[in-house]
N, C-alpha and C. Protein backbone atom coordinates (compact mmCIF):
# COMPACT_ATOMS: atom_id res chain seq x y z
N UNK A 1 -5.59 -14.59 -15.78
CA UNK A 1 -4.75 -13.63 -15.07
C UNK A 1 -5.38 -12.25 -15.17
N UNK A 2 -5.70 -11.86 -14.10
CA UNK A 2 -5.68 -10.30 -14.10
C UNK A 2 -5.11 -9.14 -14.47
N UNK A 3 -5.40 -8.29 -14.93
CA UNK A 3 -4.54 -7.15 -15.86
C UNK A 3 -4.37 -6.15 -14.67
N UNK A 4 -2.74 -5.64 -14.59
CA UNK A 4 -2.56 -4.28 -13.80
C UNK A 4 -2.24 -3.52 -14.08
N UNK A 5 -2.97 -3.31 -15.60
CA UNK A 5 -2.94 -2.10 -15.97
C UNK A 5 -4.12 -1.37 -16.14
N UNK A 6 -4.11 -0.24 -15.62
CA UNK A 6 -5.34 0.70 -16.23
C UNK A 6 -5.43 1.87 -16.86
N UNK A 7 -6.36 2.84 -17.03
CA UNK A 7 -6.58 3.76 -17.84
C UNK A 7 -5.34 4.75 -17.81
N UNK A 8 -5.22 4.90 -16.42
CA UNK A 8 -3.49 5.94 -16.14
C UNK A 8 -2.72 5.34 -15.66
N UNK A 9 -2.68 4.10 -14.65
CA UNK A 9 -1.54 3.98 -14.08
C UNK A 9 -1.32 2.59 -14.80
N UNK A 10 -0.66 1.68 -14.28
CA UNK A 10 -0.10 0.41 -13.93
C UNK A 10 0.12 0.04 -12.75
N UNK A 11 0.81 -1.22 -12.47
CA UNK A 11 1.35 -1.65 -11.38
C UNK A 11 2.02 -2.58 -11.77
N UNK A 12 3.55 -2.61 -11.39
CA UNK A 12 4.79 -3.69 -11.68
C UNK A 12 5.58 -3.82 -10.31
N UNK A 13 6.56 -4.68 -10.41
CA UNK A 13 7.47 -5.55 -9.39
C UNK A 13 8.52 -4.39 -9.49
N UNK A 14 9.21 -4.17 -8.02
CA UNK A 14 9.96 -3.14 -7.91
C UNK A 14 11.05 -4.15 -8.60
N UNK A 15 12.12 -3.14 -9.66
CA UNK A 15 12.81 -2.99 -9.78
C UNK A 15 14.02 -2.64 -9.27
N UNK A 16 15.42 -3.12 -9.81
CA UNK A 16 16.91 -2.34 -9.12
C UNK A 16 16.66 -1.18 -9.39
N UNK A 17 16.52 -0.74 -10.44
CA UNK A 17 16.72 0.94 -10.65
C UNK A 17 15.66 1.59 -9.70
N UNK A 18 14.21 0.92 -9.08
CA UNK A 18 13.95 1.57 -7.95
C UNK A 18 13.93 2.17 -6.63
N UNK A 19 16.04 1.81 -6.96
CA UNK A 19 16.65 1.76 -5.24
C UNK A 19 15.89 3.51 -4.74
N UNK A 20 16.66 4.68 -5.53
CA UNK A 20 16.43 6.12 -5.34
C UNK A 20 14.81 6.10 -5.11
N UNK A 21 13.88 5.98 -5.70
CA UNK A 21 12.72 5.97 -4.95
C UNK A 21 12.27 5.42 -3.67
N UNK A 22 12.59 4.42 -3.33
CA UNK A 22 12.48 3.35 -2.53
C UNK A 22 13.07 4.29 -1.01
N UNK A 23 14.04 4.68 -1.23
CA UNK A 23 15.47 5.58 -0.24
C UNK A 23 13.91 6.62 -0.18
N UNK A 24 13.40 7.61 -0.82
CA UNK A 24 13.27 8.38 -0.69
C UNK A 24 11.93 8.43 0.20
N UNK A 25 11.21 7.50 0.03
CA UNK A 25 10.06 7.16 -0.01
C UNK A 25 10.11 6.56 1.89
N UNK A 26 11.12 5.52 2.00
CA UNK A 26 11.24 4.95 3.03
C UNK A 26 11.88 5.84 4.42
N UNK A 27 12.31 6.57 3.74
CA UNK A 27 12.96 8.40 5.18
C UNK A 27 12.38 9.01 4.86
N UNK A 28 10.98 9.25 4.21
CA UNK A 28 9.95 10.57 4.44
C UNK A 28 9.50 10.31 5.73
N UNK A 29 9.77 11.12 6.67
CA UNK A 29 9.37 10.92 8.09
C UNK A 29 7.68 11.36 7.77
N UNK A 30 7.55 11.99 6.70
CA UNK A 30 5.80 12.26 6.64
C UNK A 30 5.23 11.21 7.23
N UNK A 31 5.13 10.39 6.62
CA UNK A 31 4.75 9.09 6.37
C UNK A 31 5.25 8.01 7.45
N UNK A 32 6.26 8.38 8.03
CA UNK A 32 6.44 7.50 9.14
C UNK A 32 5.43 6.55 10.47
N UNK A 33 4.43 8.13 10.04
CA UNK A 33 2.99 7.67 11.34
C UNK A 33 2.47 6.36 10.77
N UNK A 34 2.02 6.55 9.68
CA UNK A 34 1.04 4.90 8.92
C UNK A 34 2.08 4.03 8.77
N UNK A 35 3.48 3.88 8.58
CA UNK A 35 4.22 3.28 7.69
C UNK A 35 4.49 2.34 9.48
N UNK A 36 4.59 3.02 10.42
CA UNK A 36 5.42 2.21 11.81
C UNK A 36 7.09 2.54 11.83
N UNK A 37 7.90 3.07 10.90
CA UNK A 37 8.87 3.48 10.65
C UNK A 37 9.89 4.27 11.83
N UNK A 38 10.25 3.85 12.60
CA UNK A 38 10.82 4.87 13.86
C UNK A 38 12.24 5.27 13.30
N UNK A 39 13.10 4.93 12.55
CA UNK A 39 14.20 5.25 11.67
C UNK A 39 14.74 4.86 10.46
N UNK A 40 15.72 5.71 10.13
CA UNK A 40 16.07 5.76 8.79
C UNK A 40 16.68 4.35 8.56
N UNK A 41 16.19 3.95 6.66
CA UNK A 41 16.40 3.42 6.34
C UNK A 41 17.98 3.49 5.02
N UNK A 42 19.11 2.66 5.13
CA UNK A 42 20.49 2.75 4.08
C UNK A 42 20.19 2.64 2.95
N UNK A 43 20.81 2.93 2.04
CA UNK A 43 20.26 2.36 0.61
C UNK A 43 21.09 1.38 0.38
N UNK A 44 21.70 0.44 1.55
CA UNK A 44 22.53 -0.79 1.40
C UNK A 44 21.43 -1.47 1.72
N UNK A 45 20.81 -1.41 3.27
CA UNK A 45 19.73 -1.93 3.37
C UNK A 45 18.57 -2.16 2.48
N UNK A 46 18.31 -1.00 1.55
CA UNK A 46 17.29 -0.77 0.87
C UNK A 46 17.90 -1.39 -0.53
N UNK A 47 19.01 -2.03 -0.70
CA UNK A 47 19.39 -2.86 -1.90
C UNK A 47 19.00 -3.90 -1.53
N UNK A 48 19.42 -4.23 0.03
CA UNK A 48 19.31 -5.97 -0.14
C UNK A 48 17.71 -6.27 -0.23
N UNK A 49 17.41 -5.30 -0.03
CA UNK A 49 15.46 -5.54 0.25
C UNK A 49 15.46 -5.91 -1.40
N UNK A 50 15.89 -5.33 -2.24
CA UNK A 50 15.60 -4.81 -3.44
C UNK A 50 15.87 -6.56 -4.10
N UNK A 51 16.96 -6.86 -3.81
CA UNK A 51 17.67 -7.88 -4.21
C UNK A 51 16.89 -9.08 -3.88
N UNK A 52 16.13 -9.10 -2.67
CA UNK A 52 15.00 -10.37 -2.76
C UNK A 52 13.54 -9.98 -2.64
N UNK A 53 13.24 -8.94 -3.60
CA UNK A 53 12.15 -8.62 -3.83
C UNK A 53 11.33 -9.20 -4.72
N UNK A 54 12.26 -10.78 -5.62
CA UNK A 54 11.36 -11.47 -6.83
C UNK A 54 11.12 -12.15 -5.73
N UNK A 55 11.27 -12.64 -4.56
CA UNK A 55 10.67 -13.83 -3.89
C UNK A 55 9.23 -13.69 -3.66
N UNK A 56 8.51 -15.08 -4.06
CA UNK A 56 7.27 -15.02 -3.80
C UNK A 56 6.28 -14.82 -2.74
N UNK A 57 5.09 -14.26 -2.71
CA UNK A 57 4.37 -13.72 -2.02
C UNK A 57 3.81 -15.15 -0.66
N UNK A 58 3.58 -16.44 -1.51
CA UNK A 58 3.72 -17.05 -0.49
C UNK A 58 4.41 -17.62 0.24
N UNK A 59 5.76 -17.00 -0.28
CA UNK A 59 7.27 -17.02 1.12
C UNK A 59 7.49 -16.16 1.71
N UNK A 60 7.16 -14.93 1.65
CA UNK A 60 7.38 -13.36 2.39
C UNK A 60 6.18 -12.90 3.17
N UNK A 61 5.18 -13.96 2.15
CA UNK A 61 3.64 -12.79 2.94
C UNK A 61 3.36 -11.26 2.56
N UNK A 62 4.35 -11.42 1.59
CA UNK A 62 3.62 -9.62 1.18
C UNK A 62 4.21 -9.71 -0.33
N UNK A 63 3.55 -8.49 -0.68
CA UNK A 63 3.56 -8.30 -1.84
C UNK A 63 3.78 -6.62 -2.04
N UNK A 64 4.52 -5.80 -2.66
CA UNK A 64 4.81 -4.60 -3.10
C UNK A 64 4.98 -4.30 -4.18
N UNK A 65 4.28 -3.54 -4.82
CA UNK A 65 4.11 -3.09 -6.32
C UNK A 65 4.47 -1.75 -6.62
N UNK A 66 4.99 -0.86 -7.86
CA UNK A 66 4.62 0.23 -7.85
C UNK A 66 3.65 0.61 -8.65
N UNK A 67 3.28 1.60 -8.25
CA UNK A 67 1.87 2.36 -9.09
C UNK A 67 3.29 3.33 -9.69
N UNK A 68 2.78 3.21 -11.38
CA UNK A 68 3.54 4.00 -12.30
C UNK A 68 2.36 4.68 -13.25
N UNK A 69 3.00 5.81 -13.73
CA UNK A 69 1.73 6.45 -14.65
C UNK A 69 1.91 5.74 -15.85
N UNK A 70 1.08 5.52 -16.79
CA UNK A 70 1.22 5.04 -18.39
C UNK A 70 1.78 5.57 -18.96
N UNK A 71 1.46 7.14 -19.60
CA UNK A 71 2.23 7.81 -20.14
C UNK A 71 3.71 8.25 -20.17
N UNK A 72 4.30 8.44 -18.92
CA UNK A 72 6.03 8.75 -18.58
C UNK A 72 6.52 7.50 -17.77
N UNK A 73 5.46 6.65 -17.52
CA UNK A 73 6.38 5.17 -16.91
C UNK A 73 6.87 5.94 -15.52
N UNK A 74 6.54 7.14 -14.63
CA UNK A 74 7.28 7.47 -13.58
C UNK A 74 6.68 6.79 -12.29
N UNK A 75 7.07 6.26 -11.54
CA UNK A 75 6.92 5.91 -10.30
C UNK A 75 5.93 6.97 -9.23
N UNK A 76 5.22 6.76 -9.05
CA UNK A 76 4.32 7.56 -8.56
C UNK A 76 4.54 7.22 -6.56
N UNK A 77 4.05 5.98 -6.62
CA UNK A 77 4.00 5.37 -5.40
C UNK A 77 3.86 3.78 -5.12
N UNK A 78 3.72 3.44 -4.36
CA UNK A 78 3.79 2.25 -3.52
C UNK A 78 2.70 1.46 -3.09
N UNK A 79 2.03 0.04 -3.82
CA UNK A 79 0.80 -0.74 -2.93
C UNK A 79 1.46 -1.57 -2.82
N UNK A 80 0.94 -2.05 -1.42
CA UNK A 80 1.46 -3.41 -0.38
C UNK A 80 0.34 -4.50 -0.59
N UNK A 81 0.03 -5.12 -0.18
CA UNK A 81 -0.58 -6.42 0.62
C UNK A 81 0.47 -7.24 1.40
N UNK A 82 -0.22 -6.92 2.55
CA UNK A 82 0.49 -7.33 3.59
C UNK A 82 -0.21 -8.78 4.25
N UNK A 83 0.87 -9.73 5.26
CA UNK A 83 0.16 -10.12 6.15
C UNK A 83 -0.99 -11.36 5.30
N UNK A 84 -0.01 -11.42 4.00
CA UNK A 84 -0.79 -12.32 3.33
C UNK A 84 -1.66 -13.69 3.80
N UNK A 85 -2.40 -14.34 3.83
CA UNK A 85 -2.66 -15.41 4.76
C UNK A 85 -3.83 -16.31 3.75
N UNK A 86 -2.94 -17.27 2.57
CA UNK A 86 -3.71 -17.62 1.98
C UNK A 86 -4.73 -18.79 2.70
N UNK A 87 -4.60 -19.34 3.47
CA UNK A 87 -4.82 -20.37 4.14
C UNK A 87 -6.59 -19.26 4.07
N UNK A 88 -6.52 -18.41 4.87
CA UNK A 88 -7.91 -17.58 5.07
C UNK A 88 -8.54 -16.76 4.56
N UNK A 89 -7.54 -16.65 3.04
CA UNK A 89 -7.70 -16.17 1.89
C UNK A 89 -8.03 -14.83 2.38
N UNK A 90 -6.95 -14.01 2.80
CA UNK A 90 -7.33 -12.78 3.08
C UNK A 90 -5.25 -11.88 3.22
N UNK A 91 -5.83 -10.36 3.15
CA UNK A 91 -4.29 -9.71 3.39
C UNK A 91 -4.53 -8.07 3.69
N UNK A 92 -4.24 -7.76 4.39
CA UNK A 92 -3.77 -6.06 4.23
C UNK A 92 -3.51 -5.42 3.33
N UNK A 93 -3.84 -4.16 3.22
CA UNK A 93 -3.54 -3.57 1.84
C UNK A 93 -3.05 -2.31 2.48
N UNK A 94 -2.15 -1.63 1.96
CA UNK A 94 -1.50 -0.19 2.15
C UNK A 94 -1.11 0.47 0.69
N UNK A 95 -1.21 1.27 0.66
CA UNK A 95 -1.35 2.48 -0.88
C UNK A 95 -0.49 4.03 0.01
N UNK A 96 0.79 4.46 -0.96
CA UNK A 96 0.89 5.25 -0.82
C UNK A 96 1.21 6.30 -2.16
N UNK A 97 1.12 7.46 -2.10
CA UNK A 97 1.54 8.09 -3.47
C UNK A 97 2.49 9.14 -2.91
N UNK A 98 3.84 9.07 -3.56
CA UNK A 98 4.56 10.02 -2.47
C UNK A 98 4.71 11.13 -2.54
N UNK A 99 4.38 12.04 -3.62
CA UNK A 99 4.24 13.59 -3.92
C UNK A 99 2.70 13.90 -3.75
N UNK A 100 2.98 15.10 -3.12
CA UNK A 100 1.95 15.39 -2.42
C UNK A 100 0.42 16.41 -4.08
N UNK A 101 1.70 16.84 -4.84
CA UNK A 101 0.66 16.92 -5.67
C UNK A 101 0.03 15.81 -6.74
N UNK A 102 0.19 14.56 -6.71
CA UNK A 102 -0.04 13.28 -7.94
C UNK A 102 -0.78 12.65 -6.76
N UNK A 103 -1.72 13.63 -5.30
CA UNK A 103 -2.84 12.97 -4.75
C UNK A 103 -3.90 13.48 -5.40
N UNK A 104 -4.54 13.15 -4.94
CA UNK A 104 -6.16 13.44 -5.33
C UNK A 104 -6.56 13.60 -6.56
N UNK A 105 -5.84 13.24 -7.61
CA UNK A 105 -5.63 12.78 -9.04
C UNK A 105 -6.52 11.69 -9.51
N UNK A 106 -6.85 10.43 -8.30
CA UNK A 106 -7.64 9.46 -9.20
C UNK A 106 -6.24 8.19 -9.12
N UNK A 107 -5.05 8.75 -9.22
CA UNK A 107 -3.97 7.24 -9.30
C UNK A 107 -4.53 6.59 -7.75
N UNK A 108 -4.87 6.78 -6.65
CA UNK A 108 -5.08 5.27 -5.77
C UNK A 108 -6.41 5.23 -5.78
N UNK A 109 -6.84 5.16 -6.50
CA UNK A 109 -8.82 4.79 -6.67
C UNK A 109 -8.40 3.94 -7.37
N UNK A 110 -7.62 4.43 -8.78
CA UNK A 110 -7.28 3.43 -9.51
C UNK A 110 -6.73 1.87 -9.12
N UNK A 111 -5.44 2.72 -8.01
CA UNK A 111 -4.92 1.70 -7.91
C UNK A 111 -5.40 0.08 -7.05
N UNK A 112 -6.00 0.77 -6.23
CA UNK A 112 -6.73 0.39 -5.33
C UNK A 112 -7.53 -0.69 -6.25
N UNK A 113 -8.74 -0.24 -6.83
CA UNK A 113 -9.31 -1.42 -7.75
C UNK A 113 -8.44 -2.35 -8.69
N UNK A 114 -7.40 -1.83 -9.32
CA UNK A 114 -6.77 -3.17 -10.24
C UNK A 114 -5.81 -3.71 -8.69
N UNK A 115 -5.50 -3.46 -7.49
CA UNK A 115 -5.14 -4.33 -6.82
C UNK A 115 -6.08 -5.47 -6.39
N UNK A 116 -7.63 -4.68 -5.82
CA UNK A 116 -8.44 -5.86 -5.04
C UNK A 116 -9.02 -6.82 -6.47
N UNK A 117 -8.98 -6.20 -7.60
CA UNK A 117 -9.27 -7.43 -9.06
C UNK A 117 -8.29 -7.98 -8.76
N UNK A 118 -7.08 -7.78 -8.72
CA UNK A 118 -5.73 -9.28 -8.83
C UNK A 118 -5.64 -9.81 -7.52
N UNK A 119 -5.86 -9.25 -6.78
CA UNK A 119 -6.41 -10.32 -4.94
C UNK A 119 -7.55 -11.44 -5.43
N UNK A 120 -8.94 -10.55 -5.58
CA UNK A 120 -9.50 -11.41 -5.79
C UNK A 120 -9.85 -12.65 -7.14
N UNK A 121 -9.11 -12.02 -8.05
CA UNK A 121 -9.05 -13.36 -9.46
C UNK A 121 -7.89 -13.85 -9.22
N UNK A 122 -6.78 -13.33 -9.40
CA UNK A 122 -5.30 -14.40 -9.50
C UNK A 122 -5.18 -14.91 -8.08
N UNK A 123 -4.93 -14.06 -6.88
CA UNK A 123 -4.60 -15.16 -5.67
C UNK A 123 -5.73 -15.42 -4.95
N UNK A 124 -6.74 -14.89 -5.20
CA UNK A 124 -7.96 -15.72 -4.82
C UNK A 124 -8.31 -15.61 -3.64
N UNK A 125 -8.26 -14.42 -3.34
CA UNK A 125 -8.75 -13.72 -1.88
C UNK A 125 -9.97 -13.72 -1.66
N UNK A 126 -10.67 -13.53 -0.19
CA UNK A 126 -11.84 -13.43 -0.30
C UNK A 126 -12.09 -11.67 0.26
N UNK A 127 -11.40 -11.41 1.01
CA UNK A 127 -11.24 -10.21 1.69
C UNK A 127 -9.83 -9.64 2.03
N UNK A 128 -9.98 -7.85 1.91
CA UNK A 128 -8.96 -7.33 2.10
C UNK A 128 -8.76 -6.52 3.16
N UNK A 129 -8.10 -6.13 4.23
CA UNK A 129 -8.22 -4.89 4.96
C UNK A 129 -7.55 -4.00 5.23
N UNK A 130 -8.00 -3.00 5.70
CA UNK A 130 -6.46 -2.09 6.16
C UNK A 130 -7.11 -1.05 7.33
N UNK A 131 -6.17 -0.67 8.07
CA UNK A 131 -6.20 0.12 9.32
C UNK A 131 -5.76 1.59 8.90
N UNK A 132 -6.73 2.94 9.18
CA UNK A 132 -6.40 4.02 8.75
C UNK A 132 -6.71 4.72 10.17
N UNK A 133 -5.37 5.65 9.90
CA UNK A 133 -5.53 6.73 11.45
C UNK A 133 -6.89 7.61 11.15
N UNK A 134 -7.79 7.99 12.22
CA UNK A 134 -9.23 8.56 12.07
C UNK A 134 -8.85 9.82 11.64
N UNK A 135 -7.92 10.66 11.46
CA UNK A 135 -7.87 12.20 11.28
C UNK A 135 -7.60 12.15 9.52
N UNK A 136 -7.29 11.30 9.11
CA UNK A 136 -6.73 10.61 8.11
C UNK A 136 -7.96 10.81 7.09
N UNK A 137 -8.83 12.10 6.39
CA UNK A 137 -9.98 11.59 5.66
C UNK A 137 -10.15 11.56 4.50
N UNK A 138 -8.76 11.52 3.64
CA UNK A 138 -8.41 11.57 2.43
C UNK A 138 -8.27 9.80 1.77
N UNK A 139 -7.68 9.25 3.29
CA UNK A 139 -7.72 7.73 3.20
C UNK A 139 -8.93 7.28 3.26
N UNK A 140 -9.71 7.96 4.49
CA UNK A 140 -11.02 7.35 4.73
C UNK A 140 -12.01 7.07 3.15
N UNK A 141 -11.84 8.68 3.06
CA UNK A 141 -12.60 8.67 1.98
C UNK A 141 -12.35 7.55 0.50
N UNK A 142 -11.21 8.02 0.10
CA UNK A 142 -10.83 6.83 -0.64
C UNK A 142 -10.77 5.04 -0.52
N UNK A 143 -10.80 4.58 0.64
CA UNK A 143 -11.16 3.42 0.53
C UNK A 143 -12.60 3.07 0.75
N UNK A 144 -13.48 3.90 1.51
CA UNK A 144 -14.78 4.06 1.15
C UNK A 144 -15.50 4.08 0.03
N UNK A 145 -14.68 4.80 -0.83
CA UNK A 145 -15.57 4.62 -2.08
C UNK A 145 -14.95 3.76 -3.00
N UNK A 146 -13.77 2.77 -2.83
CA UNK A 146 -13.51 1.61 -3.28
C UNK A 146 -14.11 0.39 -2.89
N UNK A 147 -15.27 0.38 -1.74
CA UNK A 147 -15.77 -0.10 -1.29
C UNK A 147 -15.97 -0.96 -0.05
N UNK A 148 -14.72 -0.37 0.69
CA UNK A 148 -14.54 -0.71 2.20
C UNK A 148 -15.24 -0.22 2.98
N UNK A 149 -15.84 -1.32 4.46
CA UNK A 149 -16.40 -1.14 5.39
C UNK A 149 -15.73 -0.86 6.33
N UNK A 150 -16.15 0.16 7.39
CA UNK A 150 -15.61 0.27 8.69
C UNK A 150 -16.15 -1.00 9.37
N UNK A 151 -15.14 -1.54 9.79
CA UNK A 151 -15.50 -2.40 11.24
C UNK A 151 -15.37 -2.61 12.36
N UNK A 152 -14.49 -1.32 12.37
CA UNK A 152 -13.72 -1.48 14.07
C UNK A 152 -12.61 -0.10 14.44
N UNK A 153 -13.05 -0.04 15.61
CA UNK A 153 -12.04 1.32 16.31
C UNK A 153 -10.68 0.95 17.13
N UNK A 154 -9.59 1.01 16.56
CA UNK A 154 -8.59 0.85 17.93
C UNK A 154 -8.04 1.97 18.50
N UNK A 155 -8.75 2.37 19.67
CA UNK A 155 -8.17 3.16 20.54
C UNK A 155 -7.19 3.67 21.04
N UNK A 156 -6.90 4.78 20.81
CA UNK A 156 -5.56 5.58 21.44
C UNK A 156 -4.06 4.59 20.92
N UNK A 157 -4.57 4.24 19.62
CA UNK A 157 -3.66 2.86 18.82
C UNK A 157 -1.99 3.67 18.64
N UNK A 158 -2.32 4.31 17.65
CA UNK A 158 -1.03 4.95 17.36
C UNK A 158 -0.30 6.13 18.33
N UNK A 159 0.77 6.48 19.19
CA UNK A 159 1.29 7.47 19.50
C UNK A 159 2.31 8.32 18.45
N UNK A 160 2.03 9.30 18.35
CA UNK A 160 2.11 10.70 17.59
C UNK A 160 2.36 11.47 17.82
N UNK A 161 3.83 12.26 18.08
CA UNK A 161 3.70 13.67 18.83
C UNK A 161 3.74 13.88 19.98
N UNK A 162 3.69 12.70 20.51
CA UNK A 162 3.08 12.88 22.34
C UNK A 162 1.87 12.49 22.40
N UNK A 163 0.72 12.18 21.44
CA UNK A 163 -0.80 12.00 21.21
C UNK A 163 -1.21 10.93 20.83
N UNK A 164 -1.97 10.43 21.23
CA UNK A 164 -2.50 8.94 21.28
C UNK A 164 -3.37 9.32 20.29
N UNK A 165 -3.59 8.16 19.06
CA UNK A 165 -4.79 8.68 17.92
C UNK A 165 -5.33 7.15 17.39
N UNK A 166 -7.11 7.44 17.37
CA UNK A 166 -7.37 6.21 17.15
C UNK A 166 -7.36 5.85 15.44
N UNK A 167 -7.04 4.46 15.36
CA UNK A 167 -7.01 4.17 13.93
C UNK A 167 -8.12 3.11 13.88
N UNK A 168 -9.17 3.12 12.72
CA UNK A 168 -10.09 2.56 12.28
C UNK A 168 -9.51 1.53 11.12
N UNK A 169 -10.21 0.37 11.74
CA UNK A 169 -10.30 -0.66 10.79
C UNK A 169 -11.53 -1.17 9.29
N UNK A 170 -10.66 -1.01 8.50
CA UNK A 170 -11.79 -1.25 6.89
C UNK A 170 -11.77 -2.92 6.90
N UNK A 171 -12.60 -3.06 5.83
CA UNK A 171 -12.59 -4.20 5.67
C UNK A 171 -13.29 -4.39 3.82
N UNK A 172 -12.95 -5.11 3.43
CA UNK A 172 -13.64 -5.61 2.22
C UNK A 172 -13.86 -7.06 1.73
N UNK A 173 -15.38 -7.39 1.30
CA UNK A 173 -15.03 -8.94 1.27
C UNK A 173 -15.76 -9.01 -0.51
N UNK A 174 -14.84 -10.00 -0.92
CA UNK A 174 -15.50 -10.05 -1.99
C UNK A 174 -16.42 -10.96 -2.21
């Protein structure tokens, strides 16, 4: 089994007591552009999510973790694998950190690597990917130097504002 823990953060199974993050995290309209999010989410809704969140990854197809710091155990942010597809041994990955100052810290470099170690040792992935909007170079950069390839442009993908924006496809194979 793979360890998800590292030097600063962790990564564990959302919790009940993570309803208030979860609420907060899920109506940041910031975040709405990457997330696909067009409205607010209840925190009734956001219980029952909560409530079958032990179900397994190969009944849901995804997987959601939080990235917590070691030291204060606080909830930092949110990794996905999405779109799971063991059959082709492959899934999506999404990373968010939701305060804008606990970025560029080093927690999703981190996190990022003890996720694609437990993809690729415990469920036995061969590859991971994820789609980042091009203006986006804080993402770029960071999954770049986790070791993702660009492989692909989708055009005028996301609307924004009134603005069509292309999002680039990563890829990683192990």
């Amino acid at each position: 089994m793979y360890s998800l823990k590292g030097k600063h953060i962790y990564l564990r199974a959302l919790e009940p007591s993570d309803l208030d993050f979860l609420y907060e995290l899920e109506n940041n309209t910031e975040i709405w552009e990457v997330s696909g999010t067009v409205t607010p989410y209840s925190k009734q809704i956001l219980q029952l999510y909560l409530d079958n969140a032990h179900r397994d990854i190969y009944d849901v197809k995804q997987l959601r973790l939080c990235v917590c710091g070691i030291t204060d155990h606080r909830v930092l942010g949110l990794v996905d694998l999405y779109d799971f597809d063991p059959k082709n041994k492959r899934a999506g990955i999404g990373i968010v950190i939701l305060e804008k100052e606990n970025r560029n810290l080093g927690y999703g470099s981190e996190t990022l690597d003890l996720l694609c170690g437990y993809a690729r040792v415990t469920l036995e992935m061969h590859q991971l990917y994820c789609s980042i909007l091009e203006d986006n170079q804080t993402s770029i950069r960071l999954f770049e130097k986790s070791g993702f390839l660009k492989i692909g442009l989708k055009k005028d993908w996301i609307l924004s504002n009134g603005n069509f924006k292309n999002e680039i496809l990563y890829q990683k194979i192990f």
